[in-house]
C-alpha atoms as a PDB file:
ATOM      1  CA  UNK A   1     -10.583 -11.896  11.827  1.00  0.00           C
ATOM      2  CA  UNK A   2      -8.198  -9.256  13.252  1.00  0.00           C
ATOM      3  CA  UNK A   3      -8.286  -6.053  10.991  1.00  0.00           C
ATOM      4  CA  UNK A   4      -4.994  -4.128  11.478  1.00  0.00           C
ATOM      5  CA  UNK A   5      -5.317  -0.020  11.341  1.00  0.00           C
ATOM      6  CA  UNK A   6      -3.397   1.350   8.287  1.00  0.00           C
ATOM      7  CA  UNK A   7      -1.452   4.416   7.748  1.00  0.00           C
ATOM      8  CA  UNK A   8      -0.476   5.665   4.355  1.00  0.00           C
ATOM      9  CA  UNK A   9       2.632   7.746   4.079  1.00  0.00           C
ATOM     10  CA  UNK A  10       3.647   9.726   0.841  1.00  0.00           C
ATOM     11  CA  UNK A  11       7.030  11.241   0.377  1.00  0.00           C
ATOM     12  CA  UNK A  12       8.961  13.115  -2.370  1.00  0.00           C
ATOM     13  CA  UNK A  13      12.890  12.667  -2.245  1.00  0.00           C
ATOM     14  CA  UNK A  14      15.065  13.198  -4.813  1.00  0.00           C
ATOM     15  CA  UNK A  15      16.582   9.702  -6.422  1.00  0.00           C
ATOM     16  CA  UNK A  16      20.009  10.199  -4.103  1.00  0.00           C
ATOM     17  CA  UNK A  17      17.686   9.850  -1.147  1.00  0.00           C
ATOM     18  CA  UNK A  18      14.934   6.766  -2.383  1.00  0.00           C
ATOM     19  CA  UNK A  19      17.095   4.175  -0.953  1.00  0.00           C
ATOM     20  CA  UNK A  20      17.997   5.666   2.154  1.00  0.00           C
ATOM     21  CA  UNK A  21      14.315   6.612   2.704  1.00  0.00           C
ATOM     22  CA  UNK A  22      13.192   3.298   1.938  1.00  0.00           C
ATOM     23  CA  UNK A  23      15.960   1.591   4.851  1.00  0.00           C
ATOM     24  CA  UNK A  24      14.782   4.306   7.411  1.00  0.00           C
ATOM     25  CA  UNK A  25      11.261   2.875   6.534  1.00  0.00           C
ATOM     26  CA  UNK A  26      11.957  -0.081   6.910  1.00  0.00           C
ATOM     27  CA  UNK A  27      14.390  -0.102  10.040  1.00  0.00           C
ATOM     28  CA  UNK A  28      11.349   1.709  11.807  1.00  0.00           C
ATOM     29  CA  UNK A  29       8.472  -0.598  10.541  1.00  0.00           C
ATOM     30  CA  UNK A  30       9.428  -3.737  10.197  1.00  0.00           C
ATOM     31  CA  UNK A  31       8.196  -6.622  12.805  1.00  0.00           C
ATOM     32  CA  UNK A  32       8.598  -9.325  10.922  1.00  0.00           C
ATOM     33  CA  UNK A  33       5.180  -9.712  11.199  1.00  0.00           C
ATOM     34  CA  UNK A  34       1.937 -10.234   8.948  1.00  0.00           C
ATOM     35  CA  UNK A  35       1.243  -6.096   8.622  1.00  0.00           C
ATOM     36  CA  UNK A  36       4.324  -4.439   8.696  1.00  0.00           C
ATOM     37  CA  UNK A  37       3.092  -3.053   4.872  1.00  0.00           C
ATOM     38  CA  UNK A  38       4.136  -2.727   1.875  1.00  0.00           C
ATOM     39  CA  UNK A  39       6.627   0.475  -0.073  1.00  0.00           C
ATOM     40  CA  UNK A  40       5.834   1.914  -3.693  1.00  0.00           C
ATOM     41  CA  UNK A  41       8.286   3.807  -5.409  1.00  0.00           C
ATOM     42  CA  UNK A  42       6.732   5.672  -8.340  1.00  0.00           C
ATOM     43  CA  UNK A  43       8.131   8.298 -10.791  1.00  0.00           C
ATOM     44  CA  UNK A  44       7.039  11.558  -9.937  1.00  0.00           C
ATOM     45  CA  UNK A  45       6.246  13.172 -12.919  1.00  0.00           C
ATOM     46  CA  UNK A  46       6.224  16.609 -12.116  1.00  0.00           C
ATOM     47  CA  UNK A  47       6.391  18.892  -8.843  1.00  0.00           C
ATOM     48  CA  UNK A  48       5.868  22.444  -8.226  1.00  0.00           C
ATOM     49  CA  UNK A  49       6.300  24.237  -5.637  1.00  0.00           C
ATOM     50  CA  UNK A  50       3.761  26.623  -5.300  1.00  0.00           C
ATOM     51  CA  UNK A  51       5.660  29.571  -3.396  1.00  0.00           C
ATOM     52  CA  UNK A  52       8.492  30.152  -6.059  1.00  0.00           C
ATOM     53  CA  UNK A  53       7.038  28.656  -8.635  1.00  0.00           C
ATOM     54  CA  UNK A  54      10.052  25.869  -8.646  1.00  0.00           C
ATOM     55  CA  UNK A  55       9.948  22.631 -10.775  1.00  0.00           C
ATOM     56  CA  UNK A  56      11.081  19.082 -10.697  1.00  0.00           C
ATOM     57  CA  UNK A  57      14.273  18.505  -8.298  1.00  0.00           C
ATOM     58  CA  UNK A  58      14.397  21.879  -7.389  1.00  0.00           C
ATOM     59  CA  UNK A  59      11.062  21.984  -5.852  1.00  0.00           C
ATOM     60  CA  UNK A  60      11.425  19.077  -3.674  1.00  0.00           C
ATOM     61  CA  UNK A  61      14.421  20.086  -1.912  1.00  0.00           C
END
């Protein structure tokens, strides 16, 4: 059995940017072989960014 090493990324974009994020994945991972992983988009709730004390969109910018 040949275990593959994994990598997990996890990235914040704003909703303009999900699909372009997820072809850039994609166009750079993809083999087209048994591996090439899997993408989750989620909802992110909240975000805050801890310097200015920014929320939601404004944070992940």
């Amino acid at each position: 059995m040949n275990l593959l090493k994994k990598i997990r990324l996890e990235i914040a974009v704003n909703d303009d940017f999900v699909e372009p994020t997820i072809q850039a994945i994609v166009k750079g991972a993809k083999t087209g072989n048994l591996g090439d992983g899997k993408i989750f988009v989620m909802d992110l709730p909240q975000c805050v960014r801890i310097r200015t004390l920014e929320r939601g969109m404004k944070a992940i910018n």
